[in-house]
N, C-alpha and C. Protein backbone atom coordinates (compact mmCIF):
# COMPACT_ATOMS: atom_id res chain seq x y z
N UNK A 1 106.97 -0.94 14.57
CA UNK A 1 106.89 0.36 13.94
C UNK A 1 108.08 1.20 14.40
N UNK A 2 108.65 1.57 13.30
CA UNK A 2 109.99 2.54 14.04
C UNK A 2 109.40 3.93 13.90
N UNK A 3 110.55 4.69 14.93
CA UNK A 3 110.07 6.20 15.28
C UNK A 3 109.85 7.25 14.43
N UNK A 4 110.52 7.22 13.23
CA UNK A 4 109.91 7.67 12.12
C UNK A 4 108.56 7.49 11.58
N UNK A 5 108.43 6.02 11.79
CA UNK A 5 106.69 5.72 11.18
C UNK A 5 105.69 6.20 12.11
N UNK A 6 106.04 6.00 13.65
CA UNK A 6 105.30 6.33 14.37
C UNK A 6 105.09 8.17 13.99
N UNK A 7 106.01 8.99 14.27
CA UNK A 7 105.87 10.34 13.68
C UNK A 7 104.82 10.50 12.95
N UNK A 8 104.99 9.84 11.75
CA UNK A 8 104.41 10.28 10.16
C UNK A 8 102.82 10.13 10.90
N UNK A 9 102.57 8.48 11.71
CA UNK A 9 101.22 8.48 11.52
C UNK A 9 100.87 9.88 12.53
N UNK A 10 101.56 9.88 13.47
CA UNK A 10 100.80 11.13 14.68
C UNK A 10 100.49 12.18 13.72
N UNK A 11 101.27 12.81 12.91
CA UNK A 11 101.38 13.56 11.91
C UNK A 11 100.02 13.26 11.12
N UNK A 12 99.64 12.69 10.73
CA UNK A 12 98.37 12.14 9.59
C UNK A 12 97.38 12.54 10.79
N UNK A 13 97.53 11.96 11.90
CA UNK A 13 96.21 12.36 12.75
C UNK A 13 96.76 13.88 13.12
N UNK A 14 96.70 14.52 12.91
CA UNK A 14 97.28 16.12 13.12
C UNK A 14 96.54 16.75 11.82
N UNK A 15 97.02 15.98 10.98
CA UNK A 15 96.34 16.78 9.65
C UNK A 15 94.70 16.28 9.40
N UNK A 16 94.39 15.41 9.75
CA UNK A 16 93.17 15.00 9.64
C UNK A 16 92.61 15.77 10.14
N UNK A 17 92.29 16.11 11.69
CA UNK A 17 91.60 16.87 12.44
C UNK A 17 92.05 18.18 12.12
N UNK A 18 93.18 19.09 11.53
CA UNK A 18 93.10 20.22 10.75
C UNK A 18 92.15 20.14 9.62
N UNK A 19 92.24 19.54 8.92
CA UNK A 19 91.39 18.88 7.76
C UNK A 19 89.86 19.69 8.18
N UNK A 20 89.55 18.48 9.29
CA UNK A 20 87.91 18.39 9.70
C UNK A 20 87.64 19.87 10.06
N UNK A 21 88.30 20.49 11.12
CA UNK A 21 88.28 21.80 11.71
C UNK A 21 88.23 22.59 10.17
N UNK A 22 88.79 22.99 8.93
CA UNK A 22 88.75 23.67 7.69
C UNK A 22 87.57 23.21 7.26
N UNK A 23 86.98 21.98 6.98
CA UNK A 23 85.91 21.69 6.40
C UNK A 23 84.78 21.92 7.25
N UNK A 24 84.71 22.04 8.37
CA UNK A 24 83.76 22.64 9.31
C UNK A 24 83.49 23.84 9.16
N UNK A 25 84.55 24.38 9.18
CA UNK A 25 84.61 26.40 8.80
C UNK A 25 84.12 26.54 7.57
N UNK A 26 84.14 25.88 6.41
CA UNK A 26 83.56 25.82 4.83
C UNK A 26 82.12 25.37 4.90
N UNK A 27 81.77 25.07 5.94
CA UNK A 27 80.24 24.44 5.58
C UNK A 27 79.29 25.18 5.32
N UNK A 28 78.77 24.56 4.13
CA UNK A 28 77.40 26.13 3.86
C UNK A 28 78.10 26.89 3.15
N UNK A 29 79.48 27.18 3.20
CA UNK A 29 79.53 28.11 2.02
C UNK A 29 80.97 27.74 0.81
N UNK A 30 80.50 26.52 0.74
CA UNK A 30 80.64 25.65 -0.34
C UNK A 30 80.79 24.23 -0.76
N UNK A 31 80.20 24.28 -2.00
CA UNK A 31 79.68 23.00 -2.90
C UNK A 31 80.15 21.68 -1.95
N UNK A 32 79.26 20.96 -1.43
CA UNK A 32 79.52 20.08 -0.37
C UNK A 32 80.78 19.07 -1.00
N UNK A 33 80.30 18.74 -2.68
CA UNK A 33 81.30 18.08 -3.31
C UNK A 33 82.89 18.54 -3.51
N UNK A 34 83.00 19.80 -3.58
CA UNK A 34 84.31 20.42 -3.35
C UNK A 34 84.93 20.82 -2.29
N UNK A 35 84.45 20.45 -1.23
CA UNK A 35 84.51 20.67 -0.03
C UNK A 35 86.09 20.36 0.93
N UNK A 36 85.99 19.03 0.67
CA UNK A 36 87.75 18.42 0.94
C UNK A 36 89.00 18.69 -0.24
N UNK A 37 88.52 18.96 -0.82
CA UNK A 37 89.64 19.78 -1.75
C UNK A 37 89.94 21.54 -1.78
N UNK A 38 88.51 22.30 -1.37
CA UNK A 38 89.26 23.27 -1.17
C UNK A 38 89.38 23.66 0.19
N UNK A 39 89.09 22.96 1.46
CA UNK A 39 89.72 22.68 2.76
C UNK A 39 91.14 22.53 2.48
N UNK A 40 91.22 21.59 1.76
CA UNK A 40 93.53 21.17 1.61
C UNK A 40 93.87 21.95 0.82
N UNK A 41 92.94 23.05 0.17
CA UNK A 41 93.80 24.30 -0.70
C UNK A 41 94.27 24.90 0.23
N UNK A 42 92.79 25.59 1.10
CA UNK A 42 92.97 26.78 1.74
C UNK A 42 93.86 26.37 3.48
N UNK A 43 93.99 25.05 3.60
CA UNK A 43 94.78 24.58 4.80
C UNK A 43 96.73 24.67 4.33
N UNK A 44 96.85 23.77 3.05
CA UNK A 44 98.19 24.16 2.44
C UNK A 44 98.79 25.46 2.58
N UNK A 45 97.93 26.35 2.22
CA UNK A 45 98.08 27.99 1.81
C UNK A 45 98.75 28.08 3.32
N UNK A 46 97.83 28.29 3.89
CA UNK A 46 98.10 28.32 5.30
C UNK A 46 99.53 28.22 5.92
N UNK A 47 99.54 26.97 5.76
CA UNK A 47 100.83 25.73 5.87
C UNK A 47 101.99 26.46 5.00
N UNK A 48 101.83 27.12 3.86
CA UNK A 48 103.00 27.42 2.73
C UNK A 48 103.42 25.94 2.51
N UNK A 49 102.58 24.77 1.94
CA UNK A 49 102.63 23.37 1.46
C UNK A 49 101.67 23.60 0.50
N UNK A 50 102.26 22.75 -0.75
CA UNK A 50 101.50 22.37 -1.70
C UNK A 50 100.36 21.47 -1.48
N UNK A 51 99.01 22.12 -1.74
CA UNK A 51 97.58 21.05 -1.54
C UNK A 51 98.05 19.65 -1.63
N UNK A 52 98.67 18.95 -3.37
CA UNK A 52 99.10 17.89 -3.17
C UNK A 52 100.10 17.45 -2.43
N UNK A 53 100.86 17.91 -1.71
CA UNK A 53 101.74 17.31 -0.94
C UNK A 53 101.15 16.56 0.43
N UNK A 54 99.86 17.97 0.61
CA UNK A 54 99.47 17.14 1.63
C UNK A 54 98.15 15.93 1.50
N UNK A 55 97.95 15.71 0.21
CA UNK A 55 97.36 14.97 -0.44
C UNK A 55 98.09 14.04 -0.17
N UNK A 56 99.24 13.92 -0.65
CA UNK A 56 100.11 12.79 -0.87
C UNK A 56 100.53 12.11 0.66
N UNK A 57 101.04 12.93 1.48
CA UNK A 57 101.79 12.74 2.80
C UNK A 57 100.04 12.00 3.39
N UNK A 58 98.87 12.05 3.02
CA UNK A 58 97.51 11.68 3.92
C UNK A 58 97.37 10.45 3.72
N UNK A 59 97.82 10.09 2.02
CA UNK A 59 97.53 8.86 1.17
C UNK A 59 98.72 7.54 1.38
N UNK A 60 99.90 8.92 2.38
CA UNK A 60 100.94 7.49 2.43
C UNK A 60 101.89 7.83 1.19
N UNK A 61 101.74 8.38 0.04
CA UNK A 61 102.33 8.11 -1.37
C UNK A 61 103.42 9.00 -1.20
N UNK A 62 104.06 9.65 -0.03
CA UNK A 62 105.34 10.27 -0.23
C UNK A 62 106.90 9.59 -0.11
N UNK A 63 107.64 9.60 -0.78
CA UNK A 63 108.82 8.74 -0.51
C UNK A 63 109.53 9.63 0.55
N UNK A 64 109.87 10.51 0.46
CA UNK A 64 110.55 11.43 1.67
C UNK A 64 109.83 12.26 2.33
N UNK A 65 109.37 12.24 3.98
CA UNK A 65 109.07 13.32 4.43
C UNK A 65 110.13 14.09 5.15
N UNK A 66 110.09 15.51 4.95
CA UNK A 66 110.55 16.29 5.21
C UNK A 66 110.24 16.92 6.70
N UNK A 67 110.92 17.43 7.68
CA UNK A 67 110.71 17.28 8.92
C UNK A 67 109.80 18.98 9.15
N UNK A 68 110.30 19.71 7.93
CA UNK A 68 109.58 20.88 7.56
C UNK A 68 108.09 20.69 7.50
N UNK A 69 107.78 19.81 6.69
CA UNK A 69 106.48 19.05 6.50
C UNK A 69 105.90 18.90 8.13
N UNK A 70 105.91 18.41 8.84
CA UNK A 70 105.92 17.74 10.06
C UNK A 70 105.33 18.58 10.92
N UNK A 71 106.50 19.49 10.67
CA UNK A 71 106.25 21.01 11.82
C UNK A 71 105.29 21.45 11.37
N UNK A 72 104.90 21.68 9.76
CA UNK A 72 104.33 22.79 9.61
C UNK A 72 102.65 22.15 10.11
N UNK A 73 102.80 20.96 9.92
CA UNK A 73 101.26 20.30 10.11
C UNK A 73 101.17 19.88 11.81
N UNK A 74 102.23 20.06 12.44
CA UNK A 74 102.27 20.26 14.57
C UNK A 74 101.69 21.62 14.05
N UNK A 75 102.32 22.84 13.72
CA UNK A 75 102.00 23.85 14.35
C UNK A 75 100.18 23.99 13.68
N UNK A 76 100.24 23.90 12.53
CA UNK A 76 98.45 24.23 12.24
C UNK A 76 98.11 23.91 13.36
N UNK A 77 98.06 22.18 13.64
CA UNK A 77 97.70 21.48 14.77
C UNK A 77 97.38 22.33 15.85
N UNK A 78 98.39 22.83 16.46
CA UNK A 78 98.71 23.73 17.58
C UNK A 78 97.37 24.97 17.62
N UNK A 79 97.10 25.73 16.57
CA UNK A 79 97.01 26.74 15.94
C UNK A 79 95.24 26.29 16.01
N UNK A 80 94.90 25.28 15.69
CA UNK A 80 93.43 24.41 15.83
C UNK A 80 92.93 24.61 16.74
N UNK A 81 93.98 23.47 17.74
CA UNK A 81 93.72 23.64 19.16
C UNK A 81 93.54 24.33 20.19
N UNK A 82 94.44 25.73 20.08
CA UNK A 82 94.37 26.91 20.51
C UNK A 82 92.83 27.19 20.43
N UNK A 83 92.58 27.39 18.89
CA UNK A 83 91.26 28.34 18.67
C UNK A 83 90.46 27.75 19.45
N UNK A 84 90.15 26.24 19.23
CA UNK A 84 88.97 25.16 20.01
C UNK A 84 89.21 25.81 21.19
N UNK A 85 89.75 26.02 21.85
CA UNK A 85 89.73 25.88 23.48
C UNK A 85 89.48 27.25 23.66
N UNK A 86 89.99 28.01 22.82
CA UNK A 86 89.25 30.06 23.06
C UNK A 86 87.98 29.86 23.02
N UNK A 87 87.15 29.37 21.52
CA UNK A 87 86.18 28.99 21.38
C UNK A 87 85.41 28.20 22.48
N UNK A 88 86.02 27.29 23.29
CA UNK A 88 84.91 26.56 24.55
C UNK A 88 85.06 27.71 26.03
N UNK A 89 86.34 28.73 26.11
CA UNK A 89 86.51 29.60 26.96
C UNK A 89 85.37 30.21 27.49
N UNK A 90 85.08 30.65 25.64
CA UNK A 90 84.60 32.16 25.68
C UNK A 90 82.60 31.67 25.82
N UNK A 91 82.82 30.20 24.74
CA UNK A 91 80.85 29.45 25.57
C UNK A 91 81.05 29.90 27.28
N UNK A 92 82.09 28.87 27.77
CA UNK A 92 82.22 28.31 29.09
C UNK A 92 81.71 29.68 29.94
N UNK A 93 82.29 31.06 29.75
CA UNK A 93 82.23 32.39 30.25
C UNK A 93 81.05 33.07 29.86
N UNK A 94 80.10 32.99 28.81
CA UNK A 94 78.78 33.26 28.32
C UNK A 94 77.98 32.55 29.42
N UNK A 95 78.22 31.23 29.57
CA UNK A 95 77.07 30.26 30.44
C UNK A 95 77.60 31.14 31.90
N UNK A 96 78.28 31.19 32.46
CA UNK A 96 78.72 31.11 33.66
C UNK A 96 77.76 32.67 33.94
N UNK A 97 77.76 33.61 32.72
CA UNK A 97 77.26 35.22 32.69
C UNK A 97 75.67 34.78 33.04
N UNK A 98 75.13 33.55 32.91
CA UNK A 98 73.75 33.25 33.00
C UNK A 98 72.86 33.30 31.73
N UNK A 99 74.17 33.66 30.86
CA UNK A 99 73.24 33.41 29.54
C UNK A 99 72.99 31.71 28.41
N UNK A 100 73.44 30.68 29.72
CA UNK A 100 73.45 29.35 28.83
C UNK A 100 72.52 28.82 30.03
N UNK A 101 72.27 27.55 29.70
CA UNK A 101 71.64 26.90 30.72
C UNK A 101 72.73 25.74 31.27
N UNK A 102 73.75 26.25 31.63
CA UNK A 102 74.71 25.26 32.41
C UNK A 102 74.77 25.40 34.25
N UNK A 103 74.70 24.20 34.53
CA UNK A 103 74.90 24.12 36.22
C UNK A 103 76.43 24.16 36.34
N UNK A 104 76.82 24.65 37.80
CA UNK A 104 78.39 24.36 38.75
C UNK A 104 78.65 22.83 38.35
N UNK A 105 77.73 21.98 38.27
CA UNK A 105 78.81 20.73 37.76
C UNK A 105 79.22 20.33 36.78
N UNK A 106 78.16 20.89 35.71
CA UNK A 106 78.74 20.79 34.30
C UNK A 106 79.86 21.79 34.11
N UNK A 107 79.87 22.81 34.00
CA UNK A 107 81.13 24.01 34.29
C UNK A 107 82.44 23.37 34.71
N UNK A 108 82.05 22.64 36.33
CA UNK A 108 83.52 22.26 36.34
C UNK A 108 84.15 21.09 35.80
N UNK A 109 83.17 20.34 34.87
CA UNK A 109 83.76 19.21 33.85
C UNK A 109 84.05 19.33 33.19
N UNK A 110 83.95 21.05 32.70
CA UNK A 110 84.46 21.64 31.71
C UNK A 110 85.43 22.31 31.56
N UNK A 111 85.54 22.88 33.06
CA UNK A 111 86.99 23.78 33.14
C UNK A 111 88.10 22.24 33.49
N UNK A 112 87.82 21.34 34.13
CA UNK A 112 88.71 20.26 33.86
C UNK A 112 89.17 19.91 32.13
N UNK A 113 88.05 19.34 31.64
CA UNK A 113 88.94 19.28 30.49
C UNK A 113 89.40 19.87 29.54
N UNK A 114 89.49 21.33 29.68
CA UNK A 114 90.25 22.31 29.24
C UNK A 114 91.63 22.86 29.71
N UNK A 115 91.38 22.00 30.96
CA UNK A 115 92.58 22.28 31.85
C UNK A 115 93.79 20.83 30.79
N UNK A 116 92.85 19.88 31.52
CA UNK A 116 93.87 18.86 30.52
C UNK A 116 94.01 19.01 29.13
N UNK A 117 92.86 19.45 28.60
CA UNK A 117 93.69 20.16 26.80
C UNK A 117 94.92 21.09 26.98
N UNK A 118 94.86 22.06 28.01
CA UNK A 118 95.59 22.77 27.61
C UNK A 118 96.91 22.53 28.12
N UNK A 119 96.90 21.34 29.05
CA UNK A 119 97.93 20.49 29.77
C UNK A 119 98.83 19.94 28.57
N UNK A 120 97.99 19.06 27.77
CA UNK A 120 98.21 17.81 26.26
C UNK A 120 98.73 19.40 25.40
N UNK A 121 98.23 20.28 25.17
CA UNK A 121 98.81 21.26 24.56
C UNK A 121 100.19 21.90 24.49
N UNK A 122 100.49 22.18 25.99
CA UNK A 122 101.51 22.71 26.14
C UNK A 122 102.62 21.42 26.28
N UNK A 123 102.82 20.48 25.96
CA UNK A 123 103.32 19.32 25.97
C UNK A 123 103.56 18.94 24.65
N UNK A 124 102.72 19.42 23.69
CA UNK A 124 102.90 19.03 22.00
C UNK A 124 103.74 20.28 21.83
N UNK A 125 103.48 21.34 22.20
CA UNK A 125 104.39 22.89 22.20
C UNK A 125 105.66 22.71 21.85
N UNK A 126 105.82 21.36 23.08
CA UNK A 126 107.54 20.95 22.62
C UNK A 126 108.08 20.44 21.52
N UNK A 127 107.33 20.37 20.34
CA UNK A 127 107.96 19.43 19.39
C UNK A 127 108.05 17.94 19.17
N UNK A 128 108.61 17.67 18.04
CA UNK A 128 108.62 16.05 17.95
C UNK A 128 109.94 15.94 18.18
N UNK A 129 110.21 15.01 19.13
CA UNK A 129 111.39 14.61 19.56
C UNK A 129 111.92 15.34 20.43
N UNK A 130 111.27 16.31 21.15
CA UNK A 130 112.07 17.96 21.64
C UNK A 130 112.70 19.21 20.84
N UNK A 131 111.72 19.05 19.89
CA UNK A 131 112.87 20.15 18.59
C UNK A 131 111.36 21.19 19.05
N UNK A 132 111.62 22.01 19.33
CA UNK A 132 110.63 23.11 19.39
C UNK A 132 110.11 23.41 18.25
């Protein structure tokens, strides 16, 4: 696999889990059947990418990717990840207030792997290849 292919796929798993994270946020408030299509509307929008492009770039069917493309689906990425980890912060800081039912050892298995998300985070920060 050359370093280009390798890219594209990291890239596909970048958009996937943007994907899932949009269709998670849509649940319940809409048509379960339209669901992955207007996730890649309202994720494109986002992106300033055409829905089908990123239709196309998921399916494999693009002849050129564009490195614009790339970034724009790192940074959502980025932008995901961020929220997830505010989002487990702000549980993690509710339980700790005594309002969850979490013990000191679950807590600190938790502030560990938030530590290493946010480790793997600031490490993707850098770009593909080192291009910020």
């Amino acid at each position: 696999m050359s370093i280009a292919e390798s890219i594209d796929e990291q890239a596909r798993g970048w958009l996937k889990f943007s994907l899932r994270r949009e269709e998670k946020r849509l649940e319940g408030r809409v048509d379960p059947d339209k669901l992955r299509g207007f996730a890649r509307s309202r994720l494109a929008s986002r992106m300033r990418q055409a829905p089908g492009t990123l239709e196309n770039f998921e399916r494999k069917r693009l002849k050129r990717i564009g490195l614009d493309l790339i970034d724009s689906i790192r940074n959502e990425f980025i932008c995901d990840v961020e929220r997830e980890i505010g989002r487990l912060e702000h549980e993690l800081a509710i339980a700790r207030e005594g309002y969850g039912d979490l013990d000191r050892l679950e807590a600190r298995e938790i502030e560990t792997h938030l530590a290493t998300a946010r480790a793997l985070l600031a490490r993707r920060k850098g770009g593909v290849n080192g291009r910020p």
